[in-house]
Protein backbone atom coordinates (compact mmCIF):
# COMPACT_ATOMS: atom_id res chain seq x y z
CA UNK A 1 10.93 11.07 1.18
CA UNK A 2 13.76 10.99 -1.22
CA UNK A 3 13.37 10.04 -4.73
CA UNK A 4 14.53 6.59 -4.40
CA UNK A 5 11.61 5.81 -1.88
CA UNK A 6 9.21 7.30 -3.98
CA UNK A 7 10.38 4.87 -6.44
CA UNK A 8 9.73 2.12 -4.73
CA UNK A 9 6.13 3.38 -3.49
CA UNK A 10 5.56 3.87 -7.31
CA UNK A 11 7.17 0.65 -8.31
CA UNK A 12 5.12 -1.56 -6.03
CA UNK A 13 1.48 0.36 -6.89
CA UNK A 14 2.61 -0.66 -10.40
CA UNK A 15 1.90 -4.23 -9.98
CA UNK A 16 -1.95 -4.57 -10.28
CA UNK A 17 -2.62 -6.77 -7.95
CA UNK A 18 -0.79 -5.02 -5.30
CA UNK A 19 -3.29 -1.97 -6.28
CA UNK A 20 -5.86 -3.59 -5.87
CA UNK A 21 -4.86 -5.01 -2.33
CA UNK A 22 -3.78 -1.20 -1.50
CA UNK A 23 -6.86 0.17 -2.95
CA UNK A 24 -8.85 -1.92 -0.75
CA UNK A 25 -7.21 -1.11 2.16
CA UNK A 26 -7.60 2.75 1.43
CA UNK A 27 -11.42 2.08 1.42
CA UNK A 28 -10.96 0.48 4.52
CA UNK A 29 -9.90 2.85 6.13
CA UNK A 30 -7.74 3.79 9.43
CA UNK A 31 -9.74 0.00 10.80
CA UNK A 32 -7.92 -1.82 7.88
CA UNK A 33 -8.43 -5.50 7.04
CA UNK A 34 -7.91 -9.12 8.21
CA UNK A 35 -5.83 -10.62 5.43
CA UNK A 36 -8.57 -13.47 5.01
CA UNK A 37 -11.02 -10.64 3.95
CA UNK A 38 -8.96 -8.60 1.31
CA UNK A 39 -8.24 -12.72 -0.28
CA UNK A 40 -12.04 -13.35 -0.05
CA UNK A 41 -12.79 -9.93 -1.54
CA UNK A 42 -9.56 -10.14 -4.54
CA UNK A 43 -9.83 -14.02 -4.52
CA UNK A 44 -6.31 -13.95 -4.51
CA UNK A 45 -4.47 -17.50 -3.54
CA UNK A 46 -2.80 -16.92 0.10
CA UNK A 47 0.54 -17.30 -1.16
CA UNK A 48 0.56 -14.63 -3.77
CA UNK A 49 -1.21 -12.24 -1.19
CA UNK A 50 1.22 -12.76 1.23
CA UNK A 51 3.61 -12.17 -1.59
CA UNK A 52 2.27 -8.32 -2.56
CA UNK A 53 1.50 -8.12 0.87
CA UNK A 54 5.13 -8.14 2.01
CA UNK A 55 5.89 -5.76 -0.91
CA UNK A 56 3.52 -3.23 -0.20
CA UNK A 57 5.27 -3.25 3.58
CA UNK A 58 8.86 -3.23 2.47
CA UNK A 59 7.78 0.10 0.97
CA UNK A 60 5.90 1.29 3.99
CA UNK A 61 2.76 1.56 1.93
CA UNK A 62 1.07 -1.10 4.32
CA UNK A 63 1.42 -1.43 7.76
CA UNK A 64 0.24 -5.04 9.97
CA UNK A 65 -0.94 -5.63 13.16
CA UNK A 66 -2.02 -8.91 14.79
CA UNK A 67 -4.91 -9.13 17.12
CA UNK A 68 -4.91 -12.64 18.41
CA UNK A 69 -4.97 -14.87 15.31
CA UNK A 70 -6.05 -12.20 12.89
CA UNK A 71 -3.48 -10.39 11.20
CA UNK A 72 -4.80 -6.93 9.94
CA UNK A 73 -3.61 -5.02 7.18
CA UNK A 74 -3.65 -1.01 7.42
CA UNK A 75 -2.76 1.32 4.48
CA UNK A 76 -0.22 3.61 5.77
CA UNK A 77 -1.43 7.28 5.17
CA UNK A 78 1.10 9.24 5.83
CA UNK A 79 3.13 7.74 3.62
CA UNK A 80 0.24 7.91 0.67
CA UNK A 81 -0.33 11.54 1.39
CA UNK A 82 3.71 12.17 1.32
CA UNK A 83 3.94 10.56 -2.27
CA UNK A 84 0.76 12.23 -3.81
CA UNK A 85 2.45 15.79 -2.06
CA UNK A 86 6.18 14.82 -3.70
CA UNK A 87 4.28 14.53 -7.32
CA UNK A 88 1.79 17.41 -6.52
CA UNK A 89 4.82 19.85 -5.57
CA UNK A 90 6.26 19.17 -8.62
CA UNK A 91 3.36 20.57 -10.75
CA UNK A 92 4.06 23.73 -12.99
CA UNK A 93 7.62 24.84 -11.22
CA UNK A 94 9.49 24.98 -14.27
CA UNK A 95 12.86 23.31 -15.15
CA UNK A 96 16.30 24.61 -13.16
């Protein structure tokens, strides 16, 4: 991940509702959510969650997939775990 993505990860956790959305769907789990159950839970209007929604994908934080007429919402790991490693590995190496 280059620093530019790792902006945008940052960027778009910044907003508070879109932590709390991506919150949620790291207590979810690898199962994820239905959309209609993080806006019940956040009581977040369904325009503004498809809103953050489509931010937290654009930076690959959230990944969807539909199963008939539910449309889930997955927090993508791998890409969590790569932006806490790119601050962590940055801890206490000194300046060049």
């Amino acid at each position: 991940m280059n620093d530019e993505q790792l902006s945008k990860c940052l960027a778009e956790l910044g907003n508070i509702t879109r932590l709390k959305v991506f919150k949620l769907l790291v207590k979810a789990g690898k199962e994820g959510m239905p959309v209609g159950s993080i806006q019940e839970r956040l009581n977040v209007p369904g325009s503004t969650l498809s809103h953050h929604i489509t931010k937290l994908i654009s930076a690959d934080l959230v990944i969807q997939k539909r199963e008939g007429r539910t449309l889930h919402c997955i927090a993508n790991f791998d890409v969590l775990n790569t932006v806490v490693e790119q601050l962590k590995d940055q801890c206490c190496v000194g300046f060049e």
